[in-house]
N, C-alpha and C. Protein backbone atom coordinates (compact mmCIF):
# COMPACT_ATOMS: atom_id res chain seq x y z
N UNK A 1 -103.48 -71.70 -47.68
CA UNK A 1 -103.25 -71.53 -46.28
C UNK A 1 -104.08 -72.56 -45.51
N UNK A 2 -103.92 -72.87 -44.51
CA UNK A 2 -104.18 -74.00 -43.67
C UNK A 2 -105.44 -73.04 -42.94
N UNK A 3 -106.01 -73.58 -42.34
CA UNK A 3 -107.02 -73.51 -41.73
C UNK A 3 -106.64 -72.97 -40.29
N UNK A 4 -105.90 -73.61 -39.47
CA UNK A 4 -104.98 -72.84 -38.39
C UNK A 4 -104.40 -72.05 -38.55
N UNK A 5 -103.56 -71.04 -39.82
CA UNK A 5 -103.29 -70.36 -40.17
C UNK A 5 -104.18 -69.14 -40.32
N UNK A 6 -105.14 -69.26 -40.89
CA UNK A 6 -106.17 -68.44 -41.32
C UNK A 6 -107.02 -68.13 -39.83
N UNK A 7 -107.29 -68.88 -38.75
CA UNK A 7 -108.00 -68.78 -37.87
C UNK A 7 -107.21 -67.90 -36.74
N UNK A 8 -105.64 -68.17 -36.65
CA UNK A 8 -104.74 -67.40 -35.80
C UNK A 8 -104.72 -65.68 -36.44
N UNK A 9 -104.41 -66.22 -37.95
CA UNK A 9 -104.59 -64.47 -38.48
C UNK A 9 -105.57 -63.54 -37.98
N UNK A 10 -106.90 -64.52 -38.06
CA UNK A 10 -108.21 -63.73 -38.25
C UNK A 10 -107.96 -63.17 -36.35
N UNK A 11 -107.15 -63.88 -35.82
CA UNK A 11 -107.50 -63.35 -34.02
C UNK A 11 -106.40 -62.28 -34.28
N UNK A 12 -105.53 -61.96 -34.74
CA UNK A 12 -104.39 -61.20 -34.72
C UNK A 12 -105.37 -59.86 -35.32
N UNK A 13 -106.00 -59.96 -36.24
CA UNK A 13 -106.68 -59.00 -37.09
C UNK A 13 -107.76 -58.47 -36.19
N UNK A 14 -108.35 -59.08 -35.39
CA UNK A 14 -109.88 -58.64 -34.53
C UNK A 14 -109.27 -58.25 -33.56
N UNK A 15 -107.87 -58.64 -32.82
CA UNK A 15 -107.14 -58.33 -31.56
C UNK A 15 -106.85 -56.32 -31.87
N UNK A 16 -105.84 -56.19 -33.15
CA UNK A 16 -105.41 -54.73 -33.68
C UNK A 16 -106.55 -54.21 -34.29
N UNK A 17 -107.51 -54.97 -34.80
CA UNK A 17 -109.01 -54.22 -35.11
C UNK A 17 -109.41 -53.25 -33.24
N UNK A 18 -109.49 -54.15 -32.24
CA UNK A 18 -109.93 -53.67 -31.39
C UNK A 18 -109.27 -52.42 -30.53
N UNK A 19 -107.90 -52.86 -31.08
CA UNK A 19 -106.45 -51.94 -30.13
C UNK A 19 -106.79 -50.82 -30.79
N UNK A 20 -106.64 -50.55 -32.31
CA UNK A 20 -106.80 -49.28 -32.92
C UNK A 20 -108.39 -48.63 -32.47
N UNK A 21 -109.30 -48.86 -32.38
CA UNK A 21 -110.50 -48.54 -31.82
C UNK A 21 -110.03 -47.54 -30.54
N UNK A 22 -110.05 -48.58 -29.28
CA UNK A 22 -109.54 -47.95 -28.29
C UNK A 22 -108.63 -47.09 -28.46
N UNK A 23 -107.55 -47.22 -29.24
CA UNK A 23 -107.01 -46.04 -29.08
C UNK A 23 -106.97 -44.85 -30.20
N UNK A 24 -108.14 -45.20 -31.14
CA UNK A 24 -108.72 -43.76 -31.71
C UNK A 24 -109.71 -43.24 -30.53
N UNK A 25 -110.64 -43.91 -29.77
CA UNK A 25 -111.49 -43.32 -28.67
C UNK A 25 -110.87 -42.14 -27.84
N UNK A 26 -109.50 -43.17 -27.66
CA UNK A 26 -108.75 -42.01 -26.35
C UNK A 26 -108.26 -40.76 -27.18
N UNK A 27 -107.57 -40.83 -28.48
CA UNK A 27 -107.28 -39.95 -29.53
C UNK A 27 -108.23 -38.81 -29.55
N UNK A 28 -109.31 -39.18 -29.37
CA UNK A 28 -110.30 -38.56 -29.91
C UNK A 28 -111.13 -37.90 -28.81
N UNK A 29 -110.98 -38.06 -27.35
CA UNK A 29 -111.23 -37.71 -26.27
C UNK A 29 -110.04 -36.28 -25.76
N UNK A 30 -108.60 -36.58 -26.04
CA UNK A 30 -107.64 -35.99 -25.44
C UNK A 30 -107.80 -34.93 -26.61
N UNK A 31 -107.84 -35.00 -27.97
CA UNK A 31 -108.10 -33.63 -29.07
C UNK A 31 -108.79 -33.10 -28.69
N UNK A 32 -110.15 -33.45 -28.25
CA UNK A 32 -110.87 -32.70 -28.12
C UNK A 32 -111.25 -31.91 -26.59
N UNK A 33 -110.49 -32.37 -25.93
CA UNK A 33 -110.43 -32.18 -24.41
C UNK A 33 -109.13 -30.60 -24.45
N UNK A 34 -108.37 -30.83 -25.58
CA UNK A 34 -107.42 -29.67 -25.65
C UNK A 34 -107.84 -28.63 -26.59
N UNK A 35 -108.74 -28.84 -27.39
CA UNK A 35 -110.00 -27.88 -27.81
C UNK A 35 -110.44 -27.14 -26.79
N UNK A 36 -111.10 -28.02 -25.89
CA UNK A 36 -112.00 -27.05 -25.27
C UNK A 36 -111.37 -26.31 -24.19
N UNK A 37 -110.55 -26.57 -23.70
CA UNK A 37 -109.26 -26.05 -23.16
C UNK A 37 -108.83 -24.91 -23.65
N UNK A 38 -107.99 -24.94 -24.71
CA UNK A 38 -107.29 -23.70 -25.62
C UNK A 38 -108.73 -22.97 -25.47
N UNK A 39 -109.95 -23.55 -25.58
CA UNK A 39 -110.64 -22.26 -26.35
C UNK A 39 -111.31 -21.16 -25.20
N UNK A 40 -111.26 -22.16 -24.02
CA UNK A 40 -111.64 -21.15 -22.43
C UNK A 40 -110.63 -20.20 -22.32
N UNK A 41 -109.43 -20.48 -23.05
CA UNK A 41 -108.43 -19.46 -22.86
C UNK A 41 -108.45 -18.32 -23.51
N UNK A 42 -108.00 -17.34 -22.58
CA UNK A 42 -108.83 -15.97 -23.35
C UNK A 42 -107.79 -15.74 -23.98
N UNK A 43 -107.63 -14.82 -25.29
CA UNK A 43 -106.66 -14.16 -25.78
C UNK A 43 -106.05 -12.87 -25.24
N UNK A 44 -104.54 -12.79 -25.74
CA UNK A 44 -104.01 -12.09 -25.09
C UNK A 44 -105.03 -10.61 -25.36
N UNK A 45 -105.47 -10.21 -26.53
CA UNK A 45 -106.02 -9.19 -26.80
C UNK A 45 -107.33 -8.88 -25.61
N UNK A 46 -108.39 -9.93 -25.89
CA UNK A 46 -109.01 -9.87 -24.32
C UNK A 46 -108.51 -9.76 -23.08
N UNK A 47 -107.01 -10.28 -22.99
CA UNK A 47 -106.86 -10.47 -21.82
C UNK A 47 -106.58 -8.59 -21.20
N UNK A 48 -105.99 -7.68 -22.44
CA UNK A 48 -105.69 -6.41 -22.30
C UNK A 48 -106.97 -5.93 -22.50
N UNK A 49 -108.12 -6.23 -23.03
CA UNK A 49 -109.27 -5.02 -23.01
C UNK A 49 -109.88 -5.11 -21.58
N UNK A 50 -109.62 -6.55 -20.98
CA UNK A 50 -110.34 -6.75 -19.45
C UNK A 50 -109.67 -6.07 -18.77
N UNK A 51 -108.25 -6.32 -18.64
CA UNK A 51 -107.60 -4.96 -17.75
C UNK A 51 -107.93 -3.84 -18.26
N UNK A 52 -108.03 -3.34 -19.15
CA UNK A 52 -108.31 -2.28 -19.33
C UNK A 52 -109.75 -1.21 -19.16
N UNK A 53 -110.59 -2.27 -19.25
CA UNK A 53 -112.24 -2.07 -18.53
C UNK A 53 -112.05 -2.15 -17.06
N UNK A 54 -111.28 -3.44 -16.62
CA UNK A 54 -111.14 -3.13 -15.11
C UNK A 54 -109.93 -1.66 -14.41
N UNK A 55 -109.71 -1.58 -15.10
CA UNK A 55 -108.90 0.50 -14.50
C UNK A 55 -109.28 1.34 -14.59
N UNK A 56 -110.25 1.31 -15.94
CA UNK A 56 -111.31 2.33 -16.34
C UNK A 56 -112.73 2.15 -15.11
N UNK A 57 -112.96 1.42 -14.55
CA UNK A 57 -114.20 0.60 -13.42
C UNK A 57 -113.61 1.47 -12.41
N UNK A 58 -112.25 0.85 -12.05
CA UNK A 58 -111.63 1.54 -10.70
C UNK A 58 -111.73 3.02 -10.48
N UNK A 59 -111.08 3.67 -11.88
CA UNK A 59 -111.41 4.91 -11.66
C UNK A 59 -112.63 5.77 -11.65
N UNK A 60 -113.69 4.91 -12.25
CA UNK A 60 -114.57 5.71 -12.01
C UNK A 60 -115.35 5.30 -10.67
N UNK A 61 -115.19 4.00 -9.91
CA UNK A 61 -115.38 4.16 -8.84
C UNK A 61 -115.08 5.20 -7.95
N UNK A 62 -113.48 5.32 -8.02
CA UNK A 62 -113.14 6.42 -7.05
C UNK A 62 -113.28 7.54 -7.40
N UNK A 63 -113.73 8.30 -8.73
CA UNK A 63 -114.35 9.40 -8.79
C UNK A 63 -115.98 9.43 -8.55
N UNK A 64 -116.39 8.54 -8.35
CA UNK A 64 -118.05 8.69 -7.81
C UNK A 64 -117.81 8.73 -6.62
N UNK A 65 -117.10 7.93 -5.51
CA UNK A 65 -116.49 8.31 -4.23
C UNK A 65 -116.46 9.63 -3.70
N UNK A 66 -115.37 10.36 -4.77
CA UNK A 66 -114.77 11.66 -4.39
C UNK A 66 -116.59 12.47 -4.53
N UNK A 67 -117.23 12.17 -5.32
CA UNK A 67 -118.38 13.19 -5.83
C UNK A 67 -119.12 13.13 -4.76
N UNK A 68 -119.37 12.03 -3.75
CA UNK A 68 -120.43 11.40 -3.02
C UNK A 68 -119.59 12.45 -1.63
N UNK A 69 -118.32 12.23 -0.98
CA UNK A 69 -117.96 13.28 -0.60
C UNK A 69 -118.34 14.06 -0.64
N UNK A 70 -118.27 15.20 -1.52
CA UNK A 70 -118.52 16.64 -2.20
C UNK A 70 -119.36 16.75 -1.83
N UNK A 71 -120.60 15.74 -1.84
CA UNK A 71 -122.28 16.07 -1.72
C UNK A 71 -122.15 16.09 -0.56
N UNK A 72 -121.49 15.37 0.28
CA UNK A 72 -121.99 15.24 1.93
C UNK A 72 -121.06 16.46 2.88
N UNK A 73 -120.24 16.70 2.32
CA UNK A 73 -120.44 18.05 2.71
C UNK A 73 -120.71 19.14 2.15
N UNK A 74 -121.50 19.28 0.72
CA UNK A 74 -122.12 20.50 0.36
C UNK A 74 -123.53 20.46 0.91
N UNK A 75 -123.69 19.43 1.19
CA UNK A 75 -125.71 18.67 1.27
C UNK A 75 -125.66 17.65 1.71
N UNK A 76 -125.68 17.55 3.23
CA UNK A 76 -125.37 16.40 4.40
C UNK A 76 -126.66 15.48 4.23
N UNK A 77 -128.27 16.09 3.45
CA UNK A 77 -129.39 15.39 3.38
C UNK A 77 -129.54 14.55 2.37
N UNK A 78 -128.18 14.47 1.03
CA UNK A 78 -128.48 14.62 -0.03
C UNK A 78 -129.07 13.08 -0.72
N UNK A 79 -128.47 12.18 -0.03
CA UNK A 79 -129.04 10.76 0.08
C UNK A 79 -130.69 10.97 0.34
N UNK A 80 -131.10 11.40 1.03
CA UNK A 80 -132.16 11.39 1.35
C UNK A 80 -133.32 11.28 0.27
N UNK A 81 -132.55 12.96 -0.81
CA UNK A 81 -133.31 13.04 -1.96
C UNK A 81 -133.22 11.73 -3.49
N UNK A 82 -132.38 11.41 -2.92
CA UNK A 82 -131.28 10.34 -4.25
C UNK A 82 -132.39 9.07 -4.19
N UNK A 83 -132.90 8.46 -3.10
CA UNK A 83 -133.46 7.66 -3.17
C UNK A 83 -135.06 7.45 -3.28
């Protein structure tokens, strides 16, 4: 091989040496960018125990409500003692 031959190769070779680089970088940025993605995502199974802690929350809010009622008119002072 000629010497101009060999010198054009070697730029063709350092040119796709560099292309494949860059674009394993970005490869390797966007995988792992959809990693961390998928993994913030909750599962459907969590997604039903959170509703389900949050209805169980609600209701017992509004039965401490109803109780706090009850007290204020069985025992209009009753805060008083609570704190």
């Amino acid at each position: 091989m000629s010497t101009a031959v060999m010198l054009e190769f070697l730029g063709v070779l350092k040119l796709a040496t560099i292309f494949s680089f860059v674009l394993a970088i970005i490869w390797i940025n966007r995988h792992y960018r959809a990693r961390k993605a998928q993994a913030s995502v909750l599962a459907d199974e969590e997604k039903q125990t959170l509703d389900d802690l949050s209805r169980v929350a609600a209701k017992l809010e509004e039965r401490v409500g109803t109780l706090e009622k009850i007290l204020d008119a069985e025992q209009p002072k009753w805060r008083d003692h609570a704190a």
